[in-house]
C-alpha atoms as a PDB file:
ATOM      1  CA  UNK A   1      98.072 121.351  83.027  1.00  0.00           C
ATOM      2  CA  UNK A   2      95.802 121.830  85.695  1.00  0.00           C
ATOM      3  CA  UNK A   3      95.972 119.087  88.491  1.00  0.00           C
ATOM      4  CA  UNK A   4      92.642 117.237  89.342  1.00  0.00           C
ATOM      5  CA  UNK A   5      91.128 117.766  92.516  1.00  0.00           C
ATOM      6  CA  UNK A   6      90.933 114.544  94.844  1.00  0.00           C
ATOM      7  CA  UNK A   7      87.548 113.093  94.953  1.00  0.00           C
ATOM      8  CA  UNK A   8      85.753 111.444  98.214  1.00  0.00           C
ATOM      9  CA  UNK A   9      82.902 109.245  97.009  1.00  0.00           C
ATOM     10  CA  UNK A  10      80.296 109.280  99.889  1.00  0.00           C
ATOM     11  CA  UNK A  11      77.510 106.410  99.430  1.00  0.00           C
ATOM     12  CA  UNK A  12      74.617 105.947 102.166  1.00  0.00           C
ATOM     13  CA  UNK A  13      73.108 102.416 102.425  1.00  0.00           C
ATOM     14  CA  UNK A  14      71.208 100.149 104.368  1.00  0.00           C
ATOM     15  CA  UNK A  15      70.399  96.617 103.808  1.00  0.00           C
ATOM     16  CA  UNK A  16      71.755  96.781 100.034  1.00  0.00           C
ATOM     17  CA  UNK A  17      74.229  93.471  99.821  1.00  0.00           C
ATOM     18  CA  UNK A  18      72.937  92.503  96.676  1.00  0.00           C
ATOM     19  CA  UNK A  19      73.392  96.469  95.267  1.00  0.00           C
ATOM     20  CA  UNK A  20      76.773  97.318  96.841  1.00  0.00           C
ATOM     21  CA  UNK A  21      79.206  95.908  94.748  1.00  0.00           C
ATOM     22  CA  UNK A  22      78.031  97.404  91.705  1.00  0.00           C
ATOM     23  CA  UNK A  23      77.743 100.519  93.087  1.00  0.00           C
ATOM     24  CA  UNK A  24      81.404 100.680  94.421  1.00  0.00           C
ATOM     25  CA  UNK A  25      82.444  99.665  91.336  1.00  0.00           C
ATOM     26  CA  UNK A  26      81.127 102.501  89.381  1.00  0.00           C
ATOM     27  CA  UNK A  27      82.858 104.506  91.789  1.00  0.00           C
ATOM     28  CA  UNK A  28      86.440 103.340  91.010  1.00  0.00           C
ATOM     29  CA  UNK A  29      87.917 106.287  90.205  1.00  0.00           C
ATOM     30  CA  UNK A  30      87.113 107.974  93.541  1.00  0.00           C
ATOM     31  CA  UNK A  31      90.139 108.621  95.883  1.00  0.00           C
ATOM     32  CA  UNK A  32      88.736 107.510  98.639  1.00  0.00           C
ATOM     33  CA  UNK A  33      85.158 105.842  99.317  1.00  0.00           C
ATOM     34  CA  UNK A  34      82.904 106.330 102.413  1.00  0.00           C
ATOM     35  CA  UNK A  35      80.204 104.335 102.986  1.00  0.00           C
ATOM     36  CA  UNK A  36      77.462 105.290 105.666  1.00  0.00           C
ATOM     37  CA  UNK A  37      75.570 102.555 106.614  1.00  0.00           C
ATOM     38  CA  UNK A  38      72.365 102.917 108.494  1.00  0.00           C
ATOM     39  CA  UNK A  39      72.244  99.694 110.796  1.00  0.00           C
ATOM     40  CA  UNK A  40      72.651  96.779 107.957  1.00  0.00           C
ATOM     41  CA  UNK A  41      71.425  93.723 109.016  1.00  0.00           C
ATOM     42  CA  UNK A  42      73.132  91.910 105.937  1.00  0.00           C
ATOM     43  CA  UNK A  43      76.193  91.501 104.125  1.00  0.00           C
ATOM     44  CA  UNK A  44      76.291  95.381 103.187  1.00  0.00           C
ATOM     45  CA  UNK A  45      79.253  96.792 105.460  1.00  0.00           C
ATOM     46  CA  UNK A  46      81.525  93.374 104.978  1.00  0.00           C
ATOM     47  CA  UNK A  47      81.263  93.699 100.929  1.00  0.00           C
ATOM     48  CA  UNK A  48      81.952  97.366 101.279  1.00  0.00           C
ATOM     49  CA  UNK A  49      85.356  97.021 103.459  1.00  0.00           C
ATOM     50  CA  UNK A  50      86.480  94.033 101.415  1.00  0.00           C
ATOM     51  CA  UNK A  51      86.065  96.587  98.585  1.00  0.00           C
ATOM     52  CA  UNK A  52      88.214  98.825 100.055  1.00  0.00           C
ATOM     53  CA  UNK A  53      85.211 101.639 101.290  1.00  0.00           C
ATOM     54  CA  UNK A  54      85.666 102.767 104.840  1.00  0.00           C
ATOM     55  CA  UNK A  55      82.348 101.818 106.091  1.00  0.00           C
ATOM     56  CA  UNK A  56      80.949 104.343 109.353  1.00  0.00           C
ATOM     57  CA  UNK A  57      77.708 102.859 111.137  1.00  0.00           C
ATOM     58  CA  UNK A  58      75.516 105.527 111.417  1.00  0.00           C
ATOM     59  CA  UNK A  59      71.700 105.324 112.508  1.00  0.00           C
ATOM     60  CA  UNK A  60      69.148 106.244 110.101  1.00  0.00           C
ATOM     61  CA  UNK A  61      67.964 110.034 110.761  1.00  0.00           C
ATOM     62  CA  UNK A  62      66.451 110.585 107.483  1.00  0.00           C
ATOM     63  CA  UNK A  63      67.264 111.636 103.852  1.00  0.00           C
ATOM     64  CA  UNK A  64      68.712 115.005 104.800  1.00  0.00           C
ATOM     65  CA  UNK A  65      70.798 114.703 108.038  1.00  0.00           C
ATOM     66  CA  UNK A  66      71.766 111.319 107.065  1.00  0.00           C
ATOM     67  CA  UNK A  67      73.313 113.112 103.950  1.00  0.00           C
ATOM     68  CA  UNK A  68      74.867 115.508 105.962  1.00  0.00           C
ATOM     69  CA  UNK A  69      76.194 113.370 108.083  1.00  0.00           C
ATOM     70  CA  UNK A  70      78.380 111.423 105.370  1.00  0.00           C
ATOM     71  CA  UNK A  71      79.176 114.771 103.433  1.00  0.00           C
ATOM     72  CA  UNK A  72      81.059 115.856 107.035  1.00  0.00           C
ATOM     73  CA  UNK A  73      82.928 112.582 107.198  1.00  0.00           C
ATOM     74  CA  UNK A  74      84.386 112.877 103.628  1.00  0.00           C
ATOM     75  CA  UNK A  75      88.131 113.091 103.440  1.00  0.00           C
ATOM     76  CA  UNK A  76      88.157 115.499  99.862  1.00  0.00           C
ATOM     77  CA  UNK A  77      86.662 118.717  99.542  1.00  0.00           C
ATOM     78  CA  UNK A  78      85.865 117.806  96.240  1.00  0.00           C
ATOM     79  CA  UNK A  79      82.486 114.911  97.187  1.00  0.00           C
ATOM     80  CA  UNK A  80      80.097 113.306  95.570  1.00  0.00           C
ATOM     81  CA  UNK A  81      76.832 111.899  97.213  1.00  0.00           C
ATOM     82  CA  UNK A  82      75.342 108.513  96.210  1.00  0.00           C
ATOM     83  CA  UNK A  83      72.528 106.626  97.577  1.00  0.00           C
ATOM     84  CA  UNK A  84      73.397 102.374  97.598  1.00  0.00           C
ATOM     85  CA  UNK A  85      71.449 101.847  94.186  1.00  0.00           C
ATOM     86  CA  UNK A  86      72.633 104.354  92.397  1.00  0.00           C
ATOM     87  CA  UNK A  87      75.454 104.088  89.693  1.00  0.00           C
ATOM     88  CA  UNK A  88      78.318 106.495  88.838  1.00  0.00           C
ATOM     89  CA  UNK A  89      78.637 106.571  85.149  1.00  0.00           C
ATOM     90  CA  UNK A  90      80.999 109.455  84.817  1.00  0.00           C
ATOM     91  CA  UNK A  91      82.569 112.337  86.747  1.00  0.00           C
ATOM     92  CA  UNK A  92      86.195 113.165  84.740  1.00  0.00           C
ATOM     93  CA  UNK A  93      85.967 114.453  81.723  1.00  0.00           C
ATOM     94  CA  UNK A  94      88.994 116.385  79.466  1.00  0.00           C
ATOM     95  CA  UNK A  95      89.818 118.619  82.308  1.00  0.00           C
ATOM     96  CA  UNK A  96      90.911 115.322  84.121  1.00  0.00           C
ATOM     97  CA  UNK A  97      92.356 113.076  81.739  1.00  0.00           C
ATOM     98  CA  UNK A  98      94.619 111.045  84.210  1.00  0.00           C
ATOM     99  CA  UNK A  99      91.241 109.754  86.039  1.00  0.00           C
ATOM    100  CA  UNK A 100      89.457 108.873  82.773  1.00  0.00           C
END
């Protein structure tokens, strides 16, 4: 069988305490997670370390180099992009049964 690639899970955010958790969460079965936070002024970067993420301040620049920005910090090649509110419902499937 095939081995899985490793996954880096790369979330921007900003101000999004009362989002974060859940959004970590869904992203569980992520080898590593990278949050890039855009100058919080809240709780956002302390939930996200205690949750394990490794959290990189980064100003906002906008949708697209912002983006960017995380996407050349991630550790896999293998990446997947989420903004704070969004929620990972799936990513394995058959071809990856040990991560499902």
């Amino acid at each position: 069988m095939k081995a899985c690639p490793l996954l880096s899970a790369v979330v921007l955010t900003r101000n999004e305490e009362r989002n974060i958790r859940r959004c970590l969460q869904s992203l569980a079965f992520a080898d590593k997670i990278i949050v890039v936070d855009a100058e919080s002024t809240d709780a956002t970067r302390s939930i996200a370390e205690a949750m394990g993420a490794k959290v990189i301040v980064h100003p906002w620049q906008g949708g697209g180099p912002q983006a960017d920005f995380a996407i050349n910090h991630a550790t896999y090649a293998e990446t997947c992009l989420l903004y704070e509110r969004a929620l990972m419902c799936y990513y394995c499937n058959d071809t990856c049964p040990e991560k499902s």
